[in-house]
PDB file of N, CA and C in Angstrom:
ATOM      1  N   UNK A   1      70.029 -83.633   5.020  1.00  0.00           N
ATOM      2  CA  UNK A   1      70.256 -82.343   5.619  1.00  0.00           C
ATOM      3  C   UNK A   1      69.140 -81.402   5.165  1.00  0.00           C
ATOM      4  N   UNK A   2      68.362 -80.688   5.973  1.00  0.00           N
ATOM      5  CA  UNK A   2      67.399 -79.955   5.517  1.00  0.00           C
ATOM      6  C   UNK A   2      68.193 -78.765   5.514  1.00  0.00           C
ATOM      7  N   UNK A   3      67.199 -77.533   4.554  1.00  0.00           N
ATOM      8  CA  UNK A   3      67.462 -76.314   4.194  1.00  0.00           C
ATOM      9  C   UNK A   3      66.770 -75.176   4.667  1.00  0.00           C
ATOM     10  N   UNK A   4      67.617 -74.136   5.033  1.00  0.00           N
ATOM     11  CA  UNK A   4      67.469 -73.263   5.822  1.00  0.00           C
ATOM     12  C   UNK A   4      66.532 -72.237   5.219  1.00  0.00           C
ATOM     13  N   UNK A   5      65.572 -71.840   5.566  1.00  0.00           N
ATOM     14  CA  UNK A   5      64.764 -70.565   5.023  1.00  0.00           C
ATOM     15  C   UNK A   5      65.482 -69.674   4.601  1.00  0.00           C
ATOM     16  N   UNK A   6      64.973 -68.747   3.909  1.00  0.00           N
ATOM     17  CA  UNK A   6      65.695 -67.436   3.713  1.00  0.00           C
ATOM     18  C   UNK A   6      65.873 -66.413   4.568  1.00  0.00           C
ATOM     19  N   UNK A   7      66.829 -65.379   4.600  1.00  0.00           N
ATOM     20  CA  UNK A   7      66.253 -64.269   5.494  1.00  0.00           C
ATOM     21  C   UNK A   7      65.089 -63.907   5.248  1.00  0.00           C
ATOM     22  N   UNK A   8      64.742 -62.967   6.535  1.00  0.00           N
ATOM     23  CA  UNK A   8      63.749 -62.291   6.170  1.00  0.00           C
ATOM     24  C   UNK A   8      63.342 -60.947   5.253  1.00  0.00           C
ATOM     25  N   UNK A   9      62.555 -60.614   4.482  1.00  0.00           N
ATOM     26  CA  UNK A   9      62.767 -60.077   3.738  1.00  0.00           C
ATOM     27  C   UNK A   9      63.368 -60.455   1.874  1.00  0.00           C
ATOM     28  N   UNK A  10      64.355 -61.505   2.505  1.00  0.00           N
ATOM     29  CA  UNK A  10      65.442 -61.731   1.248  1.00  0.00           C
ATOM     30  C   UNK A  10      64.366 -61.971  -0.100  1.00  0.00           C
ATOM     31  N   UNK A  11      62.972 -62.502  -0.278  1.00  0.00           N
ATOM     32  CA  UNK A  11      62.388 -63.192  -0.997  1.00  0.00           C
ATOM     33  C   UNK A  11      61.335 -61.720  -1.672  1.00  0.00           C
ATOM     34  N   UNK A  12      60.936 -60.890  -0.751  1.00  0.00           N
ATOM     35  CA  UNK A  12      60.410 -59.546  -1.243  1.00  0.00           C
ATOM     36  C   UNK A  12      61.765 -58.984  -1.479  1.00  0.00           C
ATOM     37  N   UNK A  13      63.015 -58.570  -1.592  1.00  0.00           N
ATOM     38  CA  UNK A  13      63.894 -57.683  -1.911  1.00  0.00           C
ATOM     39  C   UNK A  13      64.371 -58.546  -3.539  1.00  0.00           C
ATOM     40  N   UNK A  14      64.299 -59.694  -3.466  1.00  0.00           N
ATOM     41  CA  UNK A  14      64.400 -60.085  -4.786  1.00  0.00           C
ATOM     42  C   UNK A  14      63.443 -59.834  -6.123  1.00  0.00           C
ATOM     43  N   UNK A  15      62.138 -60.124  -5.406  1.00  0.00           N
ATOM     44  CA  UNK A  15      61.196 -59.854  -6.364  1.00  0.00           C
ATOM     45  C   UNK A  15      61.031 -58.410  -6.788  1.00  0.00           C
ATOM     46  N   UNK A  16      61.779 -57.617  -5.560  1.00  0.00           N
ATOM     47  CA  UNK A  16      61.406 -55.788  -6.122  1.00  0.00           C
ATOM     48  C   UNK A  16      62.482 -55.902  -7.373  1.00  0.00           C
ATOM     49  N   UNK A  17      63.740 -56.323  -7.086  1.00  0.00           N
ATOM     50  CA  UNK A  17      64.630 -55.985  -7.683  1.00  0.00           C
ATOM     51  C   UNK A  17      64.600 -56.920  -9.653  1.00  0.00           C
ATOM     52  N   UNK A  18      63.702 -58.070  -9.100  1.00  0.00           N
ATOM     53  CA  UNK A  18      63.485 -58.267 -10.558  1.00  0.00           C
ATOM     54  C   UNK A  18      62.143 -57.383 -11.308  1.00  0.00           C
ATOM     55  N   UNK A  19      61.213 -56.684 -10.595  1.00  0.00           N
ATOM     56  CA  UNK A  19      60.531 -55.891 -11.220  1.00  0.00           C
ATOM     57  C   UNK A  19      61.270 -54.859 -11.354  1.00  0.00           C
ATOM     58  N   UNK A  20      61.838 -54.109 -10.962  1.00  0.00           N
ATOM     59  CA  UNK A  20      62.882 -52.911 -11.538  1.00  0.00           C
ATOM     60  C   UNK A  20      63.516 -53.366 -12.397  1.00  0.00           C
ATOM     61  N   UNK A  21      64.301 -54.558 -12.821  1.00  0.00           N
ATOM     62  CA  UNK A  21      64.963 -54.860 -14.120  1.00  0.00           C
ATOM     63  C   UNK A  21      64.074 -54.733 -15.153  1.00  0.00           C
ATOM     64  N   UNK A  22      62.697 -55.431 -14.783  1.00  0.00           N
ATOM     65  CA  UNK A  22      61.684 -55.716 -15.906  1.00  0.00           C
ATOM     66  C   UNK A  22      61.295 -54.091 -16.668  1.00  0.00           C
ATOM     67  N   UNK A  23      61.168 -53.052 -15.201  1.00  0.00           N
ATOM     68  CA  UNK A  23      60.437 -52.248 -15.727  1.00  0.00           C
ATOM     69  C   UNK A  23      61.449 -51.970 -16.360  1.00  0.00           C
ATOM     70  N   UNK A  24      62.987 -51.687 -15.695  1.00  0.00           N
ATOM     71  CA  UNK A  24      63.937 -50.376 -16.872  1.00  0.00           C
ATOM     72  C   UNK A  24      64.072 -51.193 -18.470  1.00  0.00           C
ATOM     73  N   UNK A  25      63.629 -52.211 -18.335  1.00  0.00           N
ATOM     74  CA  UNK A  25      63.890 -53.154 -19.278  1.00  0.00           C
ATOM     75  C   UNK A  25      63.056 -52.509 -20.289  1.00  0.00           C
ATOM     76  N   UNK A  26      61.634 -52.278 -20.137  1.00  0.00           N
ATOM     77  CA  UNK A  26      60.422 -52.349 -20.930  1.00  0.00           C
ATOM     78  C   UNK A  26      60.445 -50.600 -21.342  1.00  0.00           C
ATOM     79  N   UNK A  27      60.608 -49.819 -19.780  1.00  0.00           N
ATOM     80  CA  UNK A  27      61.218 -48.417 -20.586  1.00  0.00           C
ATOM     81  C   UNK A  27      62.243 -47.988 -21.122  1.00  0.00           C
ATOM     82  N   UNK A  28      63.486 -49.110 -21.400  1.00  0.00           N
ATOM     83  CA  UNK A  28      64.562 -48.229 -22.148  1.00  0.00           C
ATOM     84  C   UNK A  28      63.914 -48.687 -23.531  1.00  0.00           C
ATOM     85  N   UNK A  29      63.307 -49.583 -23.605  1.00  0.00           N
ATOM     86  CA  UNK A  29      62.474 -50.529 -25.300  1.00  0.00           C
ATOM     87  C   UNK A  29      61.618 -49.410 -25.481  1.00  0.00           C
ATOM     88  N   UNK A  30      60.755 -48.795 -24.449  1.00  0.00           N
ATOM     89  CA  UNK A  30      59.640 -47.635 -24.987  1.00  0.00           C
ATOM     90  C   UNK A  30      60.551 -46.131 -25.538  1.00  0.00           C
ATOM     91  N   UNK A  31      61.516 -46.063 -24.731  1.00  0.00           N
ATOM     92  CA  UNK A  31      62.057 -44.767 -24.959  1.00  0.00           C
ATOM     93  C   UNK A  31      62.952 -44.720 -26.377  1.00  0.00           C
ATOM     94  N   UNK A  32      63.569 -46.278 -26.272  1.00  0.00           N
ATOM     95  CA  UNK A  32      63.948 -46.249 -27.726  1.00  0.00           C
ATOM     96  C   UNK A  32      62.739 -46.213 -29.612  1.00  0.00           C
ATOM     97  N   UNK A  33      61.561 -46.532 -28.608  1.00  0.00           N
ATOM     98  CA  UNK A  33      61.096 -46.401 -29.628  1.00  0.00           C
ATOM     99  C   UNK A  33      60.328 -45.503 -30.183  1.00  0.00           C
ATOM    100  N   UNK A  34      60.135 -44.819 -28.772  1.00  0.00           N
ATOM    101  CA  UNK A  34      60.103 -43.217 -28.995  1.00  0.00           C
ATOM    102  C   UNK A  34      60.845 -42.131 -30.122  1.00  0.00           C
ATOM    103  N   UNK A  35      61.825 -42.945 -29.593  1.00  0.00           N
ATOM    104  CA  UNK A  35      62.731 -41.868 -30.997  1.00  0.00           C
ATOM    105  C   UNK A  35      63.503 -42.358 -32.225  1.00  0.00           C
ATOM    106  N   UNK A  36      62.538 -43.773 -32.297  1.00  0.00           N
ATOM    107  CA  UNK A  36      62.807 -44.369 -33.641  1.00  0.00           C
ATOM    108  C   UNK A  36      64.268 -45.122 -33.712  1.00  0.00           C
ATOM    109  N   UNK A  37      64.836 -45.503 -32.777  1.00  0.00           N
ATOM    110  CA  UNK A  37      65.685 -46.269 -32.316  1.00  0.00           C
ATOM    111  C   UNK A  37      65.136 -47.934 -32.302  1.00  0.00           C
ATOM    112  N   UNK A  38      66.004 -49.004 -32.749  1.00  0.00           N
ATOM    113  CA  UNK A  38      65.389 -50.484 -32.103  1.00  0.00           C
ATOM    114  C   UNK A  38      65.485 -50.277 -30.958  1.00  0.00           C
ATOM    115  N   UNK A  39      65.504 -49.768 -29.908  1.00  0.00           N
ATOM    116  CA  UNK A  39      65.634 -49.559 -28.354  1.00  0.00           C
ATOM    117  C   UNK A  39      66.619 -50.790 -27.841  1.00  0.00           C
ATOM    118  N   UNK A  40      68.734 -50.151 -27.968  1.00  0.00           N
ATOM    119  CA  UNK A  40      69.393 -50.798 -27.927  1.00  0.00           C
ATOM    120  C   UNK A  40      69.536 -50.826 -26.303  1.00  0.00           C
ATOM    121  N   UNK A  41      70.369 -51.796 -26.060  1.00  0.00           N
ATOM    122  CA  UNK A  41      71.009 -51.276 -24.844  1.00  0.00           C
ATOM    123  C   UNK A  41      71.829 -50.210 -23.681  1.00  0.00           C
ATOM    124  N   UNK A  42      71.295 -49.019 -24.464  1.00  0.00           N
ATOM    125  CA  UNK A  42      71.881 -47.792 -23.842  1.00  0.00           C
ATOM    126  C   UNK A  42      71.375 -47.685 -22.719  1.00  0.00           C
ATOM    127  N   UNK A  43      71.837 -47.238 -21.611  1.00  0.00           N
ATOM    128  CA  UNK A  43      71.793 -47.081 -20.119  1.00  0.00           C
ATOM    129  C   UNK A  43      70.319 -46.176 -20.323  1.00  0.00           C
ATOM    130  N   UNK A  44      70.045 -45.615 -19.730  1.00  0.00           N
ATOM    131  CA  UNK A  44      68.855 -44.631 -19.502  1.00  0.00           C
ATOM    132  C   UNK A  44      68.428 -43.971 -18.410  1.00  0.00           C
ATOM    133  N   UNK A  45      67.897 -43.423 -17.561  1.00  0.00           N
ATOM    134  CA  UNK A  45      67.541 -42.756 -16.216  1.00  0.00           C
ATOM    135  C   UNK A  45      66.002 -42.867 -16.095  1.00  0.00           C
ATOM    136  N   UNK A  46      65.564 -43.350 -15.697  1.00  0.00           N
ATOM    137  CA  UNK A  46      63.540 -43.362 -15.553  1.00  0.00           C
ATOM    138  C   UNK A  46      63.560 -42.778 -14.089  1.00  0.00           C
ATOM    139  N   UNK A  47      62.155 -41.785 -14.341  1.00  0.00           N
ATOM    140  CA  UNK A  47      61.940 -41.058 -13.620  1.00  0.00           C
ATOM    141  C   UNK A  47      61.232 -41.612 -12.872  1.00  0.00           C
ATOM    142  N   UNK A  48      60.428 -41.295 -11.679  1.00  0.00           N
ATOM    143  CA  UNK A  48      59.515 -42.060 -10.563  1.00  0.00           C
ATOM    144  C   UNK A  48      58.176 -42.137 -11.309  1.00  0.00           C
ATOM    145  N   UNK A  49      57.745 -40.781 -12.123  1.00  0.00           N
ATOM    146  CA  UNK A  49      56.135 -40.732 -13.064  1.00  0.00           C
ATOM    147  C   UNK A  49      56.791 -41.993 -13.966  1.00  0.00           C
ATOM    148  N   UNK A  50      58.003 -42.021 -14.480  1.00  0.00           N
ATOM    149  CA  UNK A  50      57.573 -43.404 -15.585  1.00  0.00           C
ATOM    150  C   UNK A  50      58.048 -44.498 -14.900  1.00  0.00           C
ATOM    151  N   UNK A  51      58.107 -44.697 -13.573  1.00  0.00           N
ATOM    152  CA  UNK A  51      58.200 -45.932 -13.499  1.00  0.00           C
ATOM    153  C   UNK A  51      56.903 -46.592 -13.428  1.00  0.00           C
ATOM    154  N   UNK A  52      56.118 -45.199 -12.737  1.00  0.00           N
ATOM    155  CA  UNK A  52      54.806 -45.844 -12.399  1.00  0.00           C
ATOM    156  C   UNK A  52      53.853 -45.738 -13.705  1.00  0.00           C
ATOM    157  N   UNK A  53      54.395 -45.416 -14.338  1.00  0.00           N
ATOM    158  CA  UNK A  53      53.337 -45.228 -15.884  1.00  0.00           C
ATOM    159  C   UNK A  53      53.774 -46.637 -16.176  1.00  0.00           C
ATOM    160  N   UNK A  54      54.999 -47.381 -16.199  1.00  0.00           N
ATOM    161  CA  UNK A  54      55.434 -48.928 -16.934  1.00  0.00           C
ATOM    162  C   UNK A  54      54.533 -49.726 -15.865  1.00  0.00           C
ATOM    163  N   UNK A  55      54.507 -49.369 -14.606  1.00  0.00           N
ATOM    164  CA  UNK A  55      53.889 -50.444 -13.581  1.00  0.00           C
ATOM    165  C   UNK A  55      52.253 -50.635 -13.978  1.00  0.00           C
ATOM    166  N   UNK A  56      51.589 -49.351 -14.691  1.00  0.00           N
ATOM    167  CA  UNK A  56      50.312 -49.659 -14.911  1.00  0.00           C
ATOM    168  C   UNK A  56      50.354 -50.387 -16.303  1.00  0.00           C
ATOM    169  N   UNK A  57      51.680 -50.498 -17.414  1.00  0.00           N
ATOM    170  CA  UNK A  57      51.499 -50.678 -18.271  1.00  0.00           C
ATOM    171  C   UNK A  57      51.625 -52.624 -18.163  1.00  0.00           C
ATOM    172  N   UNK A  58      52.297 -52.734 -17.159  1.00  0.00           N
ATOM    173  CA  UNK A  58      52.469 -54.074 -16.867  1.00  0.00           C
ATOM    174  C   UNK A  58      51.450 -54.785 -16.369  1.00  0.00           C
ATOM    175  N   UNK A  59      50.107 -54.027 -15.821  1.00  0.00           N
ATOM    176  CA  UNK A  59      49.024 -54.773 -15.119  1.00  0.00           C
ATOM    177  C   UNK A  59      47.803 -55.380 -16.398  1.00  0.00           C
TER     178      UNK A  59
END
């Protein structure tokens, strides 16, 4: 039985959504260490300037 492609789209909406994990990932670690925290798992809010400040930090 062969296998069906993905939707369209489905394969770019995944990859955005694992770079948004990565980034809030990498800025809740910066923000915690900003303020001298191990940068736990506390929720956080990133703004659009730091997402794109983590996206250059990732290149």
């Amino acid at each position: 039985m062969s296998q069906v492609p993905p939707r369209r789209g489905q394969i770019k909406a995944q990859i955005f959504e694992s770079m948004v994990k990565a980034i809030a990932s990498a800025a809740s670690k910066a923000m915690g260490k900003n303020k001298g925290e191990g940068g736990g798992s506390a929720s956080t809010t990133i703004t659009p300037k730091q997402m794109v400040t983590s996206l250059r930090f990732l290149k």
